[in-house]
N, C-alpha and C. Protein backbone atom coordinates (compact mmCIF):
# COMPACT_ATOMS: atom_id res chain seq x y z
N UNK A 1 -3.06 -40.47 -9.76
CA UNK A 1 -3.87 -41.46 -9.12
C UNK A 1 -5.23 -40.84 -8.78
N UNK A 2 -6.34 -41.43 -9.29
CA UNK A 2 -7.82 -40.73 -8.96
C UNK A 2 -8.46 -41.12 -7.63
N UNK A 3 -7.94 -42.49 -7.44
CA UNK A 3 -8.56 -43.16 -6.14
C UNK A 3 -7.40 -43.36 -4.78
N UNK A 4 -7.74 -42.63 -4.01
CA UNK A 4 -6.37 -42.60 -2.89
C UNK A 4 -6.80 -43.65 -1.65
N UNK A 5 -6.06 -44.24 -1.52
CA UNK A 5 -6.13 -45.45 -0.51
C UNK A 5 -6.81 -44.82 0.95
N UNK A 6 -7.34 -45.87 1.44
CA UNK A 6 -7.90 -45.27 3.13
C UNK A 6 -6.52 -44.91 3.96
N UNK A 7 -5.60 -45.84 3.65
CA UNK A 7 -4.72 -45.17 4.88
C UNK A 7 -3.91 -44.14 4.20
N UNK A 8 -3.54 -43.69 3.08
CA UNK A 8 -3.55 -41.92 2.49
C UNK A 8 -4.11 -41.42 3.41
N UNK A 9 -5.38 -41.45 3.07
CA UNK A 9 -6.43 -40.33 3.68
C UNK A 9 -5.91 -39.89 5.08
N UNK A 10 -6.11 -41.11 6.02
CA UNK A 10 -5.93 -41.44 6.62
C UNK A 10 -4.42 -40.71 7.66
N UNK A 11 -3.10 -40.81 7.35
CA UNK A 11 -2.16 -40.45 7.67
C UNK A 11 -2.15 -38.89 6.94
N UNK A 12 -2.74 -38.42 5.80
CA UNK A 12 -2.83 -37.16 5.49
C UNK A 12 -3.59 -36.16 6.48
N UNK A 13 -4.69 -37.01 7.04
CA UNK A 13 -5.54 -36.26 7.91
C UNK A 13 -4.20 -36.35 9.11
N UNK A 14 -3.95 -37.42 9.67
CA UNK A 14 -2.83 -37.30 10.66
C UNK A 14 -1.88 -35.98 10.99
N UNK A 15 -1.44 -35.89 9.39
CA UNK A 15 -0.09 -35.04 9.22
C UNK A 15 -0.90 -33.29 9.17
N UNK A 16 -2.48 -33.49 8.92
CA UNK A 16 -2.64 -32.02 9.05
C UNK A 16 -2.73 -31.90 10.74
N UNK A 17 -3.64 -32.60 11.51
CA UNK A 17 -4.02 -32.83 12.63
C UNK A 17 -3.12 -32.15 13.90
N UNK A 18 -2.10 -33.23 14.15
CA UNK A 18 -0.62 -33.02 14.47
C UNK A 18 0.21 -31.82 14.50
N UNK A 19 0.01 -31.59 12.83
CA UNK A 19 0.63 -29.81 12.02
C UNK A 19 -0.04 -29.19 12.90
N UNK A 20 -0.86 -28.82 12.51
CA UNK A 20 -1.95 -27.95 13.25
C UNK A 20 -1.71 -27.64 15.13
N UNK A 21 -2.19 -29.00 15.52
CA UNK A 21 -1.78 -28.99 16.95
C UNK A 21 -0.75 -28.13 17.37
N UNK A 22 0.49 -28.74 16.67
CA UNK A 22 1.62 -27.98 16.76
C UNK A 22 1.43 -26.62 17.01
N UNK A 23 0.64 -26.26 15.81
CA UNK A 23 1.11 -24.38 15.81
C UNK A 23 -0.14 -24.19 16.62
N UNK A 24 -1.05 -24.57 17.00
CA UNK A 24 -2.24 -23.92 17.73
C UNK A 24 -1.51 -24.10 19.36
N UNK A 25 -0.67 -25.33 19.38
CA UNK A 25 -0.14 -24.95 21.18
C UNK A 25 0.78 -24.01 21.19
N UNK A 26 1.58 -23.66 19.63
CA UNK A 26 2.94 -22.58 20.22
C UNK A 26 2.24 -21.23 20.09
N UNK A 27 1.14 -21.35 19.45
CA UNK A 27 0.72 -19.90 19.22
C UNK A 27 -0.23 -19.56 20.93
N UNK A 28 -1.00 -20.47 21.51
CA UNK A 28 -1.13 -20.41 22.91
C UNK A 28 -0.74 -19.81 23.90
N UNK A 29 1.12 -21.02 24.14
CA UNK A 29 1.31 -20.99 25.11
C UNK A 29 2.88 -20.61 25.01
N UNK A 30 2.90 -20.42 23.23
CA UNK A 30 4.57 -20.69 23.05
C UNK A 30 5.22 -21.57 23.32
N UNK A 31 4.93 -23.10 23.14
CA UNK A 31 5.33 -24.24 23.83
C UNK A 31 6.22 -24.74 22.60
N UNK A 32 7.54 -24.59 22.41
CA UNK A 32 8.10 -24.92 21.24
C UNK A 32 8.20 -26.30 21.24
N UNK A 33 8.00 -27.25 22.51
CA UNK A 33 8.09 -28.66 22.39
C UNK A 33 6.71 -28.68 21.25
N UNK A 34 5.60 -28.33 21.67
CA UNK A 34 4.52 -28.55 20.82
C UNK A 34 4.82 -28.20 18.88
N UNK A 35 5.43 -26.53 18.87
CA UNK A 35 6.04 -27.01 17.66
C UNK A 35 6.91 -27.65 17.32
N UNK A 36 7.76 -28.06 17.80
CA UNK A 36 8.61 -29.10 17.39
C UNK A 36 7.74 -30.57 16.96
N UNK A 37 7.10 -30.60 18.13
CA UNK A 37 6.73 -32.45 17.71
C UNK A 37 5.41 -32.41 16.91
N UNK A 38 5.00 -31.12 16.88
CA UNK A 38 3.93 -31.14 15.72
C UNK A 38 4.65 -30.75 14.15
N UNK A 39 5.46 -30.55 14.34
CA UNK A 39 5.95 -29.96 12.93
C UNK A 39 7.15 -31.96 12.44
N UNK A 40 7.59 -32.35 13.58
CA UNK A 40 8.25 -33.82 13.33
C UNK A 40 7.07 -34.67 12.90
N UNK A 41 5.95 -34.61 13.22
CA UNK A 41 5.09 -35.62 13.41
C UNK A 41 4.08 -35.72 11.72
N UNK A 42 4.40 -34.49 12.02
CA UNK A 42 3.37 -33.85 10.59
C UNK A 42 4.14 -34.19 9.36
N UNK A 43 5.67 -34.05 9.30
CA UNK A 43 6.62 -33.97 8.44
C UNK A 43 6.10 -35.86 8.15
N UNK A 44 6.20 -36.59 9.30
CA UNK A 44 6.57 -38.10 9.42
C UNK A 44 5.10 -38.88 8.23
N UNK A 45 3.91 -38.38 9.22
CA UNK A 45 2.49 -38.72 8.60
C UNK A 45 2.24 -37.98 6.99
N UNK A 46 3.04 -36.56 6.65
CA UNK A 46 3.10 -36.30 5.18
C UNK A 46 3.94 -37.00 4.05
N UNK A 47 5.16 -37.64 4.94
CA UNK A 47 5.93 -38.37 4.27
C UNK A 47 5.36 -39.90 4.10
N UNK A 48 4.70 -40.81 4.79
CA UNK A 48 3.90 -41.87 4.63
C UNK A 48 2.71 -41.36 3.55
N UNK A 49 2.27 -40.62 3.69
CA UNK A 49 1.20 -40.16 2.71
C UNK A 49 1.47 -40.40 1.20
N UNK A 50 2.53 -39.39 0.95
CA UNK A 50 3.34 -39.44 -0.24
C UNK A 50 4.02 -40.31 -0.79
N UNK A 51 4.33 -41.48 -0.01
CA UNK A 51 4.69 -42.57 -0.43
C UNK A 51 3.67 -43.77 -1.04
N UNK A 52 2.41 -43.38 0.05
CA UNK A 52 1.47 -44.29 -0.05
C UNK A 52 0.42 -43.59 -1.50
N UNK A 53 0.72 -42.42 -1.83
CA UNK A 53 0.18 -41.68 -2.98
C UNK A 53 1.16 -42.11 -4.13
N UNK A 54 2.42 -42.48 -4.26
CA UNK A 54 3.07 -42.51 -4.89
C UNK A 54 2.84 -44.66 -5.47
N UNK A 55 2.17 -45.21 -4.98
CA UNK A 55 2.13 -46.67 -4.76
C UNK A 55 3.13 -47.49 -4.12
N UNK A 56 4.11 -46.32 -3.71
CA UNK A 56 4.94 -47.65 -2.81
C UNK A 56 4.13 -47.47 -0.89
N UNK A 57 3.98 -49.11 -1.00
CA UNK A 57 2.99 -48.97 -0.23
C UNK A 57 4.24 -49.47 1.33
N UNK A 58 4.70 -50.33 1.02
CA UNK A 58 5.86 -51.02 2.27
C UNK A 58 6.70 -49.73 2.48
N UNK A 59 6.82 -48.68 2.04
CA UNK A 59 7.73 -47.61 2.60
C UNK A 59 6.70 -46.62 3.15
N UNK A 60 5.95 -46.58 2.92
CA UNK A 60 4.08 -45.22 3.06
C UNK A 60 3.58 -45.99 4.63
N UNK A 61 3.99 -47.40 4.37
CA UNK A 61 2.79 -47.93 5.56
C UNK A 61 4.07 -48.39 6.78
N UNK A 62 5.28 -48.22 6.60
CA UNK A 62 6.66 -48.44 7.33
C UNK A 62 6.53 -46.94 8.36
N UNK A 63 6.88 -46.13 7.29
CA UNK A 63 6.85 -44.92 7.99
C UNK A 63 5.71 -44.55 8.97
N UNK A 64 4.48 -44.66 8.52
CA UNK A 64 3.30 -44.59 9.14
C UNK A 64 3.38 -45.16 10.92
N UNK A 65 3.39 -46.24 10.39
CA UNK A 65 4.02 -47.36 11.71
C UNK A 65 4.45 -46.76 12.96
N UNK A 66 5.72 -46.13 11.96
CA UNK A 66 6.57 -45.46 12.83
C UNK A 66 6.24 -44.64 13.48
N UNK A 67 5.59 -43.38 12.97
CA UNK A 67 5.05 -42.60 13.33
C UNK A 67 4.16 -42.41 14.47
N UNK A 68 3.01 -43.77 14.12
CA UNK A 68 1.93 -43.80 14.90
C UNK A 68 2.14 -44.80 16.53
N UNK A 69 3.76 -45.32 16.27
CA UNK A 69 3.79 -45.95 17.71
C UNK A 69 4.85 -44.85 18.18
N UNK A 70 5.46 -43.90 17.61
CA UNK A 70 6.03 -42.91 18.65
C UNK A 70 5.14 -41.97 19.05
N UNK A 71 4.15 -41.91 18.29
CA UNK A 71 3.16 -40.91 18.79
C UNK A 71 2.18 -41.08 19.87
N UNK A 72 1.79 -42.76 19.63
CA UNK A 72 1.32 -42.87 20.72
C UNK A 72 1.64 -43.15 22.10
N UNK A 73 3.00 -43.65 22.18
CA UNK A 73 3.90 -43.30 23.59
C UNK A 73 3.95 -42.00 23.51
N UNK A 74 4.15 -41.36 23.08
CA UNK A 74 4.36 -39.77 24.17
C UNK A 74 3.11 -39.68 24.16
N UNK A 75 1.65 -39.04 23.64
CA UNK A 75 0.43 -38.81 23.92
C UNK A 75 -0.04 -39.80 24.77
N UNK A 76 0.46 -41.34 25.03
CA UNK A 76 -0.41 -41.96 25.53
C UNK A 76 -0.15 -42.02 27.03
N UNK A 77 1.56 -41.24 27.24
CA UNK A 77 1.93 -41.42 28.33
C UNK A 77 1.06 -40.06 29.02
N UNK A 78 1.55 -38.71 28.47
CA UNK A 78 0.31 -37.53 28.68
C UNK A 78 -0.60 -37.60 28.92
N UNK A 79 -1.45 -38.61 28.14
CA UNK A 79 -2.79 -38.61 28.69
C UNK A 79 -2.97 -39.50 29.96
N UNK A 80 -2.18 -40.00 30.17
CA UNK A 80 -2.91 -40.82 31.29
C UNK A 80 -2.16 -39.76 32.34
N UNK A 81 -0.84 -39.18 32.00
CA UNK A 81 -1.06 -38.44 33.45
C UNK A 81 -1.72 -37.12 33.61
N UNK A 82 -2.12 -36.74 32.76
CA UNK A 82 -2.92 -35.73 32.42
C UNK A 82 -4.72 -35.50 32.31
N UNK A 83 -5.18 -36.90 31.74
CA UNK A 83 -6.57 -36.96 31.48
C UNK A 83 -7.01 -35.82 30.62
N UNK A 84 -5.96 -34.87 30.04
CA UNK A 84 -6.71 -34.27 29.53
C UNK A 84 -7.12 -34.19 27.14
N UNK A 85 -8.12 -33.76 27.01
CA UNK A 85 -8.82 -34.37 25.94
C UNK A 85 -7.47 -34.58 24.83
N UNK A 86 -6.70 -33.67 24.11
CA UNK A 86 -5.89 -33.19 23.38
C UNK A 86 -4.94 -34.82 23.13
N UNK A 87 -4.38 -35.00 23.99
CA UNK A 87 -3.59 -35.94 24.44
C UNK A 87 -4.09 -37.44 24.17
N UNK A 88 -5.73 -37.64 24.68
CA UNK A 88 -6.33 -38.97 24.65
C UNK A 88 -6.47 -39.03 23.08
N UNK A 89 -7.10 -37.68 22.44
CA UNK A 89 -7.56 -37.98 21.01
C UNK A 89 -6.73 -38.00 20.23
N UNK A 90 -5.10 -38.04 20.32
CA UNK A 90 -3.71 -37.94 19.54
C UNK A 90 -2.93 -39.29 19.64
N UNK A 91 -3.58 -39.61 20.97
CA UNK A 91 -3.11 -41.35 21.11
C UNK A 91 -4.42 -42.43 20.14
N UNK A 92 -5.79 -41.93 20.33
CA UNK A 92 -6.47 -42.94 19.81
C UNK A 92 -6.24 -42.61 18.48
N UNK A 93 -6.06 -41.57 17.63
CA UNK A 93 -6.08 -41.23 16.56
C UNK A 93 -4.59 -42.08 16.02
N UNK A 94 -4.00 -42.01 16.76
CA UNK A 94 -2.42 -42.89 16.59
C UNK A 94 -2.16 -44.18 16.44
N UNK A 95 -3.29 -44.68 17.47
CA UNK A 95 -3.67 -46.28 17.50
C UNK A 95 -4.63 -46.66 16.04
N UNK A 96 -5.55 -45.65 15.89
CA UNK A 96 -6.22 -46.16 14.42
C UNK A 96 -5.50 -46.38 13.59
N UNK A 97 -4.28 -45.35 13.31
CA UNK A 97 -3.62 -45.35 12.04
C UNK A 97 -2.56 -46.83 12.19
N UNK A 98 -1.97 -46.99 13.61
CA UNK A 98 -1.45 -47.99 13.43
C UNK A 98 -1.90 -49.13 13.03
N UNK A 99 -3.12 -49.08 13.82
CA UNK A 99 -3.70 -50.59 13.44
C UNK A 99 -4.01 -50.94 11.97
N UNK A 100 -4.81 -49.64 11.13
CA UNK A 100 -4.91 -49.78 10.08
C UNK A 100 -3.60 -50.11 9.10
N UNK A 101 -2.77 -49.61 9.58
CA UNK A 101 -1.81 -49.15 8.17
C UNK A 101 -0.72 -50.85 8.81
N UNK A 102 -0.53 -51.09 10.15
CA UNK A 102 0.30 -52.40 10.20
C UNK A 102 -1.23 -53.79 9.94
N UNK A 103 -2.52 -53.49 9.70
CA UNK A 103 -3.22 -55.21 9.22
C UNK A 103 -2.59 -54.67 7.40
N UNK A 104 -2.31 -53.35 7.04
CA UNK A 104 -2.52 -53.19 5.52
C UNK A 104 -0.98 -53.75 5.32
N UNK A 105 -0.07 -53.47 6.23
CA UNK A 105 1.33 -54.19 5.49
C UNK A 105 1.58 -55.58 6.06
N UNK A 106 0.72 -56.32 6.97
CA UNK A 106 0.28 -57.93 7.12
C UNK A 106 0.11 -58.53 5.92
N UNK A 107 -0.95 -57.43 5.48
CA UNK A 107 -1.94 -58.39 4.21
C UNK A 107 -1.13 -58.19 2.80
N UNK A 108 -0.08 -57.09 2.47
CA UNK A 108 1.08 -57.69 1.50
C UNK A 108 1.82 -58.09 1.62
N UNK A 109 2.28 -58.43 2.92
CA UNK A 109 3.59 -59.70 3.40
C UNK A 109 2.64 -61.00 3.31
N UNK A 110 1.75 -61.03 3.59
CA UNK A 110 1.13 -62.29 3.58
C UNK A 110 0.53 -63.17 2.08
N UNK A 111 0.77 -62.04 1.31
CA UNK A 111 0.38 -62.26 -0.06
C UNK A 111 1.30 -62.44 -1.35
């Protein structure tokens, strides 16, 4: 495939984001919750990717979904009791992907 969809991109950037997070808090603070849910989260947003690279789009943009409303309950609950940056930008980043990737599986149920 030469041309990769916005929400690819999109949940690929997620799944590095997340990854990353992960190992930059255990390498910190040693916080294995952080690798854990960065290494689940990353696994979740690489697996939507690959689906959505692959053209199945109702299993790429399902998973995504998924992803991006468990992610944003735990970050969104953190950030508010927390205020701090890490947390706010993992929930809004969570809310984009949702919104994007559930109007993109609206508009092939609707079609």
């Amino acid at each position: 495939m030469s041309e990769y969809s916005n929400d690819f991109k999109l949940n690929a950037a997620m799944a590095a984001i997340v990854l990353s997070g992960g190992i930059i808090g255990y390498s910190k603070s040693k916080s294995m919750p952080s690798l854990i849910a960065g290494s689940v989260f990353g696994l979740l947003y690489s697996t939507s990717a690959y689906y959505l690279s692959q053209g199945n789009s109702k299993v790429g943009l399902g998973v995504s979904i998924l992803a991006s409303s468990l992610l944003g309950g735990v970050m969104g609950k953190k950030a508010i009791k927390t205020s701090k940056p890490i947390p706010i930008i993992l929930t809004t980043g969570s809310a984009i992907t949702l919104l994007s990737s559930g109007k993109e599986l609206y508009n092939i149920h609707k079609n």
